[in-house]
N, C-alpha and C. Protein backbone atom coordinates (compact mmCIF):
# COMPACT_ATOMS: atom_id res chain seq x y z
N UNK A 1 96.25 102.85 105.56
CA UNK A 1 96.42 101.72 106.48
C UNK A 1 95.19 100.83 106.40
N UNK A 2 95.49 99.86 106.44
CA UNK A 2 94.60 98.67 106.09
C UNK A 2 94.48 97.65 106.88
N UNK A 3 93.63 96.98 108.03
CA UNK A 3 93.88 95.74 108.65
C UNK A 3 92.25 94.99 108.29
N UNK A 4 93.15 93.79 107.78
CA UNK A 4 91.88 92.68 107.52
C UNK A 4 91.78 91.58 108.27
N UNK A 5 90.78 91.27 109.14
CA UNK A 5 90.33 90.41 109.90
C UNK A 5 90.22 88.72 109.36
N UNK A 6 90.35 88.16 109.82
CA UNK A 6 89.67 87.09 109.39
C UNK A 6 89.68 85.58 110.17
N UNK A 7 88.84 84.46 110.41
CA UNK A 7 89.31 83.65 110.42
C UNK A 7 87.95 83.23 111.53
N UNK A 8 86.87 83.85 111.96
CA UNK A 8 85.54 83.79 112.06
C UNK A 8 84.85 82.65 112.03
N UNK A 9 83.74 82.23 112.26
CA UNK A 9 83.09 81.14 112.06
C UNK A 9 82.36 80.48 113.29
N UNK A 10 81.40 79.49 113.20
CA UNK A 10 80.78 78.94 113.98
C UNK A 10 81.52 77.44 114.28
N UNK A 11 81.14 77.36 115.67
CA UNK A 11 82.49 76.43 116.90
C UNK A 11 81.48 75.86 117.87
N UNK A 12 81.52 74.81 118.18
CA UNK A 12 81.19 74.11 119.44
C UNK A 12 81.92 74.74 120.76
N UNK A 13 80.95 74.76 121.83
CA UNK A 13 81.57 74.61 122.72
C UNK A 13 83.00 73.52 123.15
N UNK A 14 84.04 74.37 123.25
CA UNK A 14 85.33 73.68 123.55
C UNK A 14 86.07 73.06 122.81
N UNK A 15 85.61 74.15 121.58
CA UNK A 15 86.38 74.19 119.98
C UNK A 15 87.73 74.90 120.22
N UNK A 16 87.94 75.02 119.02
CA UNK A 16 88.92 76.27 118.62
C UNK A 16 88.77 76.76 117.38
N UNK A 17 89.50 78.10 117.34
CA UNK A 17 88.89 78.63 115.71
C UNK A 17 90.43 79.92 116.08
N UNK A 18 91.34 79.86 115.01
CA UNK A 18 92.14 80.85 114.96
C UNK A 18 92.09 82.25 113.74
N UNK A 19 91.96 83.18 114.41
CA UNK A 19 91.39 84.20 114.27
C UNK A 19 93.23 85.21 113.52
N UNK A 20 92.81 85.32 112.19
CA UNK A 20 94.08 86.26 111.62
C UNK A 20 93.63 87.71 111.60
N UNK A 21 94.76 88.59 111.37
CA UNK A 21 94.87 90.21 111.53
C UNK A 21 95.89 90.70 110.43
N UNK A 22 95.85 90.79 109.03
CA UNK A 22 96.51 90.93 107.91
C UNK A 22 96.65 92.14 108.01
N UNK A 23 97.85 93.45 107.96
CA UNK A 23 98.27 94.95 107.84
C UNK A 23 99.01 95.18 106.79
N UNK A 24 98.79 96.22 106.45
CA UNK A 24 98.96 96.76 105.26
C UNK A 24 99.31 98.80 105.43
N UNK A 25 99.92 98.94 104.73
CA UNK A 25 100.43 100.25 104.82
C UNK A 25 100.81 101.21 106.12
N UNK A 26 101.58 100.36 107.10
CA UNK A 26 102.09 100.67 108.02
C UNK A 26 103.36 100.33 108.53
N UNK A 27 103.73 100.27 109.52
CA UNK A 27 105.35 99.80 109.65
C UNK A 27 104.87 98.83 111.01
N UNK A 28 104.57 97.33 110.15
CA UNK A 28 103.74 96.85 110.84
C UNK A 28 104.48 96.22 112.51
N UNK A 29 105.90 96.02 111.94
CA UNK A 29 107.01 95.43 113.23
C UNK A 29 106.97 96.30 114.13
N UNK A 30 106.31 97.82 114.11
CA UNK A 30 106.96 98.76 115.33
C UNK A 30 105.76 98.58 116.24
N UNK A 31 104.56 98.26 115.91
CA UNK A 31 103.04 98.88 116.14
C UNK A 31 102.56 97.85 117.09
N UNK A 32 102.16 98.31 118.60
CA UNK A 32 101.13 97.13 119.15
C UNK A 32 99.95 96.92 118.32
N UNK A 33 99.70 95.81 118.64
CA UNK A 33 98.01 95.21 117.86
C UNK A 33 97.60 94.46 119.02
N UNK A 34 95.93 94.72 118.69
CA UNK A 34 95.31 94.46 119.71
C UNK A 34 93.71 93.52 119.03
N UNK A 35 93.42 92.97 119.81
CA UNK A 35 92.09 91.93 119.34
C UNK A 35 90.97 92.34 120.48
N UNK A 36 89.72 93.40 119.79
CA UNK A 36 88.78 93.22 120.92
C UNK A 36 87.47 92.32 120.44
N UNK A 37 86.47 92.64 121.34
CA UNK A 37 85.90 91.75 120.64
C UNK A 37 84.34 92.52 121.12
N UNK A 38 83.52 92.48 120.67
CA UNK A 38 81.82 93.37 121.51
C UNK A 38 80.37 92.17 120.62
N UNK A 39 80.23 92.12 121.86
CA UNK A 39 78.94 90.96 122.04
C UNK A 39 78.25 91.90 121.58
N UNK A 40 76.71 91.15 121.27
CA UNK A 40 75.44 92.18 121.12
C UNK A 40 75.34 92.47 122.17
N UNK A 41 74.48 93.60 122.39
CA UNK A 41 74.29 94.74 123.62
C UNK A 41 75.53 94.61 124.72
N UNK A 42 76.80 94.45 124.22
CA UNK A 42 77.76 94.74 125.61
C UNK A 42 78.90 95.71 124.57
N UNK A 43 79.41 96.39 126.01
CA UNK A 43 80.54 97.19 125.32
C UNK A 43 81.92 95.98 124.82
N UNK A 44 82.48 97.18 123.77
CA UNK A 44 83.76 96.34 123.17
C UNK A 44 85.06 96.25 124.16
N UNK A 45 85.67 95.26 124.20
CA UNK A 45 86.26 94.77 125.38
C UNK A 45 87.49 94.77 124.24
N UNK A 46 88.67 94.77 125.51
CA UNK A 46 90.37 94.03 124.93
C UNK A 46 90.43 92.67 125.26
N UNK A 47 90.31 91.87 124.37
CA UNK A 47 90.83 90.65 124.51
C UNK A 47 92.11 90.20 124.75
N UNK A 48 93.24 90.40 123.98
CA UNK A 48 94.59 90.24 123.99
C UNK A 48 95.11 91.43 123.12
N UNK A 49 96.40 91.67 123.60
CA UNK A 49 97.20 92.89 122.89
C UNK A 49 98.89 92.39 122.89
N UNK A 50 99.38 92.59 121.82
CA UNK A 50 100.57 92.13 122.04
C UNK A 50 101.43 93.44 120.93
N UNK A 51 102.58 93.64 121.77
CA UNK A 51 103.25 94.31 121.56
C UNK A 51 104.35 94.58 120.57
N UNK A 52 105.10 95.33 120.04
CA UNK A 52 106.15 95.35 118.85
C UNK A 52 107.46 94.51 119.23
N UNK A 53 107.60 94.43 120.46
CA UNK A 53 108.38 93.10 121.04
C UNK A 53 108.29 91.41 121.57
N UNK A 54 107.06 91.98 121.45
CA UNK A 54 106.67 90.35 121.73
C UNK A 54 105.88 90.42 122.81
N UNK A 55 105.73 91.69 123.82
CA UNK A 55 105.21 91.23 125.33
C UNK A 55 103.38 91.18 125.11
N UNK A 56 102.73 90.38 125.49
CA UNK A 56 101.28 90.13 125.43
C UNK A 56 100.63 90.20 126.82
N UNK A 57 99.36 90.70 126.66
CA UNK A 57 98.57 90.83 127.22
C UNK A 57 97.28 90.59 127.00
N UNK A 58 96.40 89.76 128.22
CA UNK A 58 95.14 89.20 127.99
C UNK A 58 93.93 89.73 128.92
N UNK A 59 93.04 89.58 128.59
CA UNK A 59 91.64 90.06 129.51
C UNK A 59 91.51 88.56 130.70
N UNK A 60 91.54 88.84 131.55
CA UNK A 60 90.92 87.93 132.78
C UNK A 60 90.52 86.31 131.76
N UNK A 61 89.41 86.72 131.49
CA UNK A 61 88.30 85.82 130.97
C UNK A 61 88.51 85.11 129.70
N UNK A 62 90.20 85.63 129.22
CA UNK A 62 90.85 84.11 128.59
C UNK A 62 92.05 83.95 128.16
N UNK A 63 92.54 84.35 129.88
CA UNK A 63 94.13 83.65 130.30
C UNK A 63 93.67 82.77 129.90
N UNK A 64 95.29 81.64 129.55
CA UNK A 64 95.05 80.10 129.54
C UNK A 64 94.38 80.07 128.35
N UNK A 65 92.94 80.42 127.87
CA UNK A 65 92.94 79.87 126.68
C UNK A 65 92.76 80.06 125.01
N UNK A 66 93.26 81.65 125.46
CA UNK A 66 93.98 82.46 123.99
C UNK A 66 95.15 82.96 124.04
N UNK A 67 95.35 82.43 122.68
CA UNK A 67 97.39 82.86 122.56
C UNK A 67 97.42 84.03 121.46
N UNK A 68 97.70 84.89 121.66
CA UNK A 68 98.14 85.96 120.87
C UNK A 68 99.77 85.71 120.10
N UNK A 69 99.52 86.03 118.60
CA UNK A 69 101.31 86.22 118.59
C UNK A 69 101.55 86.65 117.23
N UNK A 70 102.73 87.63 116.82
CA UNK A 70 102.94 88.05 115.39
C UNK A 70 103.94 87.18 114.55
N UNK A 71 103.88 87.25 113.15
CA UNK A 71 104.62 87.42 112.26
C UNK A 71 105.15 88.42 111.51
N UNK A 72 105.59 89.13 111.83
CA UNK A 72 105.92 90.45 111.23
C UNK A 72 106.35 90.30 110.06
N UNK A 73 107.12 89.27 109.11
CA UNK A 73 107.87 88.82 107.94
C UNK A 73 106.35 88.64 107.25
N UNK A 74 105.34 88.40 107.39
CA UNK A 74 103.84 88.03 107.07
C UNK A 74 102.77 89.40 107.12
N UNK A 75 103.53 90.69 107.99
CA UNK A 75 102.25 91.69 108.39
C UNK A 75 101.41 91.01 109.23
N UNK A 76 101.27 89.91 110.15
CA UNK A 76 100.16 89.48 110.36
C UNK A 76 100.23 89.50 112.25
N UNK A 77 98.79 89.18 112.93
CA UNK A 77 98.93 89.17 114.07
C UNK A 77 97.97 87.38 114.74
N UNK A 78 97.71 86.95 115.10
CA UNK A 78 96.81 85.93 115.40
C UNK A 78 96.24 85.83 116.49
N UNK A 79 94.97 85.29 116.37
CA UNK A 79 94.61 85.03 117.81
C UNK A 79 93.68 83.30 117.96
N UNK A 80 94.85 82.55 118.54
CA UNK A 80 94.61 81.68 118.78
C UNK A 80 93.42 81.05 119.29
N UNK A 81 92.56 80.50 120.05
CA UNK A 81 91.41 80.53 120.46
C UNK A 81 91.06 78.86 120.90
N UNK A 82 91.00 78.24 122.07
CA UNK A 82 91.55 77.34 122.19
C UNK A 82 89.84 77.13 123.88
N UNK A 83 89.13 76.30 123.89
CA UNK A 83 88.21 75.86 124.75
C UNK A 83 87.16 76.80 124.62
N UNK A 84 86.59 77.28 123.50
CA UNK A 84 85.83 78.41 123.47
C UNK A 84 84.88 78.14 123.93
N UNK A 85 84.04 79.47 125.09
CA UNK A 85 82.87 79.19 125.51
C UNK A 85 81.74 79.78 124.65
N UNK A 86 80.35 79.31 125.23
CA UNK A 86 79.82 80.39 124.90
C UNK A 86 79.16 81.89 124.70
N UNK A 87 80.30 82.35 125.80
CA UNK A 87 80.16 83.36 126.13
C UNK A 87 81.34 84.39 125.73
N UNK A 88 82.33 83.77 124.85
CA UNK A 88 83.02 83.59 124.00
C UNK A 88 82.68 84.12 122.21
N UNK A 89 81.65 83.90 122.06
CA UNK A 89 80.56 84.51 120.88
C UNK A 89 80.52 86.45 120.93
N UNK A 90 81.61 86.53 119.68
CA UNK A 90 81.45 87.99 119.48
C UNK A 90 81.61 88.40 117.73
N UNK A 91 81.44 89.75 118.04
CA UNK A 91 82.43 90.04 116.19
C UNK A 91 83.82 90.42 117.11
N UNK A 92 84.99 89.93 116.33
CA UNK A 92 86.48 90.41 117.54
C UNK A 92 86.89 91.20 115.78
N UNK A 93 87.52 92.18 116.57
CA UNK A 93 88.22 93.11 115.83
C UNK A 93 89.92 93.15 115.76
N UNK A 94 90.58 92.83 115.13
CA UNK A 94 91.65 93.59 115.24
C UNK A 94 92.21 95.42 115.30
N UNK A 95 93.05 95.57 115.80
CA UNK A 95 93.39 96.96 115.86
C UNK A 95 94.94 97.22 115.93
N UNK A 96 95.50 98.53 115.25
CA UNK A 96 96.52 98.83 116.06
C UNK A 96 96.59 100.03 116.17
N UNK A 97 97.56 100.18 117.16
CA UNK A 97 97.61 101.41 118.49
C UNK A 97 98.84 102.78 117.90
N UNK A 98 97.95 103.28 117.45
CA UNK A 98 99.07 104.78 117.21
C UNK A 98 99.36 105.31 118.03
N UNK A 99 100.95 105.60 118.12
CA UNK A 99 101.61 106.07 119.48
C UNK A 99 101.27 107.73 119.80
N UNK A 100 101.61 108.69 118.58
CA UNK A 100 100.98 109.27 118.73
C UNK A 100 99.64 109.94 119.16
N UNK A 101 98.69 108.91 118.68
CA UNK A 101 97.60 109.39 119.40
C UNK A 101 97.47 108.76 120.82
N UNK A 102 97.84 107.77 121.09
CA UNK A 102 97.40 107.25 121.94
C UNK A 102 96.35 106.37 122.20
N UNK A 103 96.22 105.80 121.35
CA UNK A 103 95.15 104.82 120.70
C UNK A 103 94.95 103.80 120.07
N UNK A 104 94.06 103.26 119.98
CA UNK A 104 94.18 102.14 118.62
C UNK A 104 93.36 103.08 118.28
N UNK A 105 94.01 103.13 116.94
CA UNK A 105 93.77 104.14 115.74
C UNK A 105 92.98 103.89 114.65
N UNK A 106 93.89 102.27 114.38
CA UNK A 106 93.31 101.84 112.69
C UNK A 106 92.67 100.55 113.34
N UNK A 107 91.67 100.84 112.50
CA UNK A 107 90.57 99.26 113.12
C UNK A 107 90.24 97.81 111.28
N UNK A 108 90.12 96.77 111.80
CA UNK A 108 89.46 95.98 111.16
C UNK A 108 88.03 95.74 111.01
N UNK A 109 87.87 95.55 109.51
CA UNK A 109 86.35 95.43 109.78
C UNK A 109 85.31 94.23 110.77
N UNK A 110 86.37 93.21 111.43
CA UNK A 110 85.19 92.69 111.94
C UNK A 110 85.24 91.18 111.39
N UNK A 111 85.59 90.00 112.16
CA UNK A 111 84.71 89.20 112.08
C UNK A 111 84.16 88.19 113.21
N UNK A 112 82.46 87.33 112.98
CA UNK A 112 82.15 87.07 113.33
C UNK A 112 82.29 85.26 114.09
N UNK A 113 82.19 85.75 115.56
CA UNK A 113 82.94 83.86 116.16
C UNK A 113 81.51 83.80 116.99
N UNK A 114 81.16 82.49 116.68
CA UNK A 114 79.86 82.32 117.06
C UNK A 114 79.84 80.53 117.79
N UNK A 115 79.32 80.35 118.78
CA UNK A 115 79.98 79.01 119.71
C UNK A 115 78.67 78.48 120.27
N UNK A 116 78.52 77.77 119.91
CA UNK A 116 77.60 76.81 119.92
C UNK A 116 77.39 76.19 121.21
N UNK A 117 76.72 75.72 122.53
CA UNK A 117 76.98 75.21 123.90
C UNK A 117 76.02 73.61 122.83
């Protein structure tokens, strides 16, 4: 299983920058995926998670102005990113959640969104 991140980069305050989640060797239509994201010195947080049906879910701190959503015909997951602050500045990860374990299981390596005030 394979998930590749991408779509990273440096943003002005009250930019946008859309953030992809490419999967590979899984059965990618059944599987929630999830986008966290971990600042320097803070723990890694859930940003948005969206589900094998469509239902999504966001962290407090950016209802309104991240959209999560799949292509499954693509393997892919997105994360929109829309008035970024700067507090907003992380590496965000993609992930998805093995049912069995109970977890997000398989992780992405990582990339970096960096926002400029």
């Amino acid at each position: 299983v394979q998930l590749q991140a991408s779509g990273g980069g440096l943003v002005q305050a009250g930019g946008s920058l859309r953030l992809s989640c490419a999967a590979s060797g899984l059965s990618f239509s059944t599987v929630t995926v999830g986008w966290f994201r971990q600042a320097a010195g803070k723990q890694r947080e859930l940003v948005a998670g969206i589900s094998s049906g469509g239902n999504t879910n966001y962290a407090d701190s950016v209802k309104g102005r991240f959209t999560i959503s799949r292509d499954n015909a693509k393997n892919t997951v997105y994360l929109q990113m829309d008035s970024l602050k700067p507090e907003d500045a992380a590496v965000y990860y993609c992930a998805a959640f093995k049912l069995s374990s109970g977890t997000y299981r398989y992780w992405g390596q990582g990339t970096q969104v960096t926002v400029s005030s």
